[in-house]
N, C-alpha and C. Protein backbone atom coordinates (compact mmCIF):
# COMPACT_ATOMS: atom_id res chain seq x y z
N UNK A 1 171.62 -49.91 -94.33
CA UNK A 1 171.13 -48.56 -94.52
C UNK A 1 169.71 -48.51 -93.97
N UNK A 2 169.24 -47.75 -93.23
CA UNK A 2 168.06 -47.28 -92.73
C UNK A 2 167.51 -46.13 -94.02
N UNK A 3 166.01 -46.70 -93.66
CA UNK A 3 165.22 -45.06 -94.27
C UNK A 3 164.90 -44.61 -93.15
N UNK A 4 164.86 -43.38 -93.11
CA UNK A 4 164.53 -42.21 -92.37
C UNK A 4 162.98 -41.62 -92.31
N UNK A 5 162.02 -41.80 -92.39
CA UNK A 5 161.18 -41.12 -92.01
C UNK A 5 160.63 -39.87 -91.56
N UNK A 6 160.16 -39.19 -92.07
CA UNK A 6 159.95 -38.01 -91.40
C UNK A 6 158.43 -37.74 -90.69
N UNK A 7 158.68 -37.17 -89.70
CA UNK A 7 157.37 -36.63 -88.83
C UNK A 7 156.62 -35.28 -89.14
N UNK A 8 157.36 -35.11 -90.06
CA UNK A 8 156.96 -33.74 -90.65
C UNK A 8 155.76 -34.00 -91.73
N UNK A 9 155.59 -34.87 -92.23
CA UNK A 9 154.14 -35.62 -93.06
C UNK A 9 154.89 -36.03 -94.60
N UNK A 10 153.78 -36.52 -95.10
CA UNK A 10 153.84 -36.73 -96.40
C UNK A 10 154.96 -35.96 -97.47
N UNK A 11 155.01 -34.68 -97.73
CA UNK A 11 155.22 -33.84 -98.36
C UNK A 11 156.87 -33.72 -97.85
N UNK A 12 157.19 -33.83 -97.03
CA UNK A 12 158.80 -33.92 -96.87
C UNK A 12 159.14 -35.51 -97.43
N UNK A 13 158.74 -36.51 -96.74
CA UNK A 13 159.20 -37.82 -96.91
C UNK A 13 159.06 -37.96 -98.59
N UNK A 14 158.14 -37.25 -99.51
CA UNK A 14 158.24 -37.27 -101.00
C UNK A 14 158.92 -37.09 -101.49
N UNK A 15 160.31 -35.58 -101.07
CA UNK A 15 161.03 -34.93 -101.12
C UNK A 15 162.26 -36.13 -101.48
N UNK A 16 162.47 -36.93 -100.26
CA UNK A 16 163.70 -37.94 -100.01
C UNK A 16 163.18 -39.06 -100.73
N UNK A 17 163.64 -39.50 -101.84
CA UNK A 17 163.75 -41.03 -102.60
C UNK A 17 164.51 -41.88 -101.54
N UNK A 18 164.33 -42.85 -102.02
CA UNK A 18 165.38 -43.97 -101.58
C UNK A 18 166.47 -44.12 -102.47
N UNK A 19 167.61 -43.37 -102.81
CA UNK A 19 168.86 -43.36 -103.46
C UNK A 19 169.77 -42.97 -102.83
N UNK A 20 170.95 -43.50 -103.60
CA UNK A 20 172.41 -43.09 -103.25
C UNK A 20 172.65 -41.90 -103.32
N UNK A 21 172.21 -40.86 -103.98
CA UNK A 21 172.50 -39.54 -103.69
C UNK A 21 171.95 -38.77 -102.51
N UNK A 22 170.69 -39.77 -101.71
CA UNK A 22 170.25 -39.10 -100.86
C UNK A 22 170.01 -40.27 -99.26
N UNK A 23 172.01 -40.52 -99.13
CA UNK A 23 172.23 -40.73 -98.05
C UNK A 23 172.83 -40.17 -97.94
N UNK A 24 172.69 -40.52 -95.99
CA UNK A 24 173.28 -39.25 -94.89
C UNK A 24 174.30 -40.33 -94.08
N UNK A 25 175.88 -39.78 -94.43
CA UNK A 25 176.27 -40.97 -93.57
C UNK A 25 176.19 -40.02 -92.03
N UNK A 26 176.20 -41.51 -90.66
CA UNK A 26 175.97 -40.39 -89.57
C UNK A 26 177.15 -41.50 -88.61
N UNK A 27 177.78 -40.90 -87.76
CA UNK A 27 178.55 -42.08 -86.89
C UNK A 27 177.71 -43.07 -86.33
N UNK A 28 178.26 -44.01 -85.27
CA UNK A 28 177.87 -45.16 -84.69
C UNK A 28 177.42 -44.81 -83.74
N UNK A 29 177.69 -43.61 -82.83
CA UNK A 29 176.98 -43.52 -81.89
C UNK A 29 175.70 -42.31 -82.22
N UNK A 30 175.42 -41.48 -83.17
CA UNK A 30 174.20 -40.97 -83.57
C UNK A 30 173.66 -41.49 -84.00
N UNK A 31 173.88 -42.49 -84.17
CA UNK A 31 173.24 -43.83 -85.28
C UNK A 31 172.44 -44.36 -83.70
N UNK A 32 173.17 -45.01 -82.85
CA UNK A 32 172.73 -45.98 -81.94
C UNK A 32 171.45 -44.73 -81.13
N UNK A 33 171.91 -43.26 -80.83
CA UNK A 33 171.09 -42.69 -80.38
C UNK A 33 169.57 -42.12 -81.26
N UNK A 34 169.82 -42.46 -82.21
CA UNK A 34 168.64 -41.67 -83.42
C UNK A 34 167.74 -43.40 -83.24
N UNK A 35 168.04 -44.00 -82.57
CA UNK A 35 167.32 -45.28 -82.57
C UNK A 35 166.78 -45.74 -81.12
N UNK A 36 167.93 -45.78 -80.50
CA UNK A 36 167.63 -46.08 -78.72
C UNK A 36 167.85 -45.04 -78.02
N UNK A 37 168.04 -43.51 -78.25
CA UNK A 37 168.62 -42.48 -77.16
C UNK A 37 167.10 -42.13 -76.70
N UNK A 38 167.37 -41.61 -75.40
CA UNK A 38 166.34 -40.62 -74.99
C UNK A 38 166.50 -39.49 -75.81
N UNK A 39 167.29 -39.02 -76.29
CA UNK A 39 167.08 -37.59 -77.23
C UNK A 39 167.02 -37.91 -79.04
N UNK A 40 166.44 -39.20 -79.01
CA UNK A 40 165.81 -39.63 -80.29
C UNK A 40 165.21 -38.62 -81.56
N UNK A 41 164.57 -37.79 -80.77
CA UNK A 41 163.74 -36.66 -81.66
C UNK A 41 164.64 -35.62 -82.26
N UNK A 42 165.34 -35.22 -80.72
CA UNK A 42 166.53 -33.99 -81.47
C UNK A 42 167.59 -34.41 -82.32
N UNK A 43 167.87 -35.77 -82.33
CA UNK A 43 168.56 -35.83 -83.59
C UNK A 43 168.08 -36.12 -85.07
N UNK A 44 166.95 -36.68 -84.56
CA UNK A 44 166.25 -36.75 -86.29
C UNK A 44 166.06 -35.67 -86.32
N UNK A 45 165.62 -34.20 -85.71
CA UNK A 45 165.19 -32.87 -86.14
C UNK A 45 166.38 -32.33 -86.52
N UNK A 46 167.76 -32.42 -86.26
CA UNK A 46 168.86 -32.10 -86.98
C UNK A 46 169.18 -32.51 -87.96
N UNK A 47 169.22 -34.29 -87.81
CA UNK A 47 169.40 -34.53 -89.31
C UNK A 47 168.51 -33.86 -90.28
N UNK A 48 167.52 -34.15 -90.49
CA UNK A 48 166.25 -33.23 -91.15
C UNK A 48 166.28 -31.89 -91.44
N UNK A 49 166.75 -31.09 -90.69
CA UNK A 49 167.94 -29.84 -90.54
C UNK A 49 168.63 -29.87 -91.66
N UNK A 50 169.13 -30.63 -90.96
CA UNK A 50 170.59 -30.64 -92.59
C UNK A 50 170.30 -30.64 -93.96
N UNK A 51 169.38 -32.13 -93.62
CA UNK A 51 168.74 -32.33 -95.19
C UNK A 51 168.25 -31.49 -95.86
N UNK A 52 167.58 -30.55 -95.47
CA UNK A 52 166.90 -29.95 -95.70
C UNK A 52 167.39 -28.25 -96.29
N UNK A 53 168.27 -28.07 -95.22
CA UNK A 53 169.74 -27.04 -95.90
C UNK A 53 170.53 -27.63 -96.86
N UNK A 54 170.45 -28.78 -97.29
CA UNK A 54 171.21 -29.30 -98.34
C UNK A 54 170.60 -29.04 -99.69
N UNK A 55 169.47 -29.63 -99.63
CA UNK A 55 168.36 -29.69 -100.58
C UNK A 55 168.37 -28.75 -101.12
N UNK A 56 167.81 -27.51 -100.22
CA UNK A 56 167.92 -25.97 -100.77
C UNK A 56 169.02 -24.96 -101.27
N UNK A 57 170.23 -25.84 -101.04
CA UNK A 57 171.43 -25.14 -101.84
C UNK A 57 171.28 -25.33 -103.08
């Protein structure tokens, strides 16, 4: 399991604990690109997306 980080500062990354309720499963290849892709950013800004529409439901 990876933590996720956010670039968004402090105040989001507070938001996300490190728990089982607050993983994101993601496939093998968004996985391999959220790490080595050239479009690295746009998928953490989606995931983060999500999270973030989740949260607020």
């Amino acid at each position: 399991m990876n933590k996720i980080v956010s670039n968004k500062g402090d105040e989001l990354n507070a938001q996300f604990k490190d728990t089982i309720e607050n993983t994101v499963a993601i496939c093998s290849n968004c996985h391999r690109e959220f790490h080595h892709g050239i479009n690295k950013e746009k998928i953490k800004d989606r995931i983060f997306r999500e999270i973030q529409r989740i949260v607020e439901e």
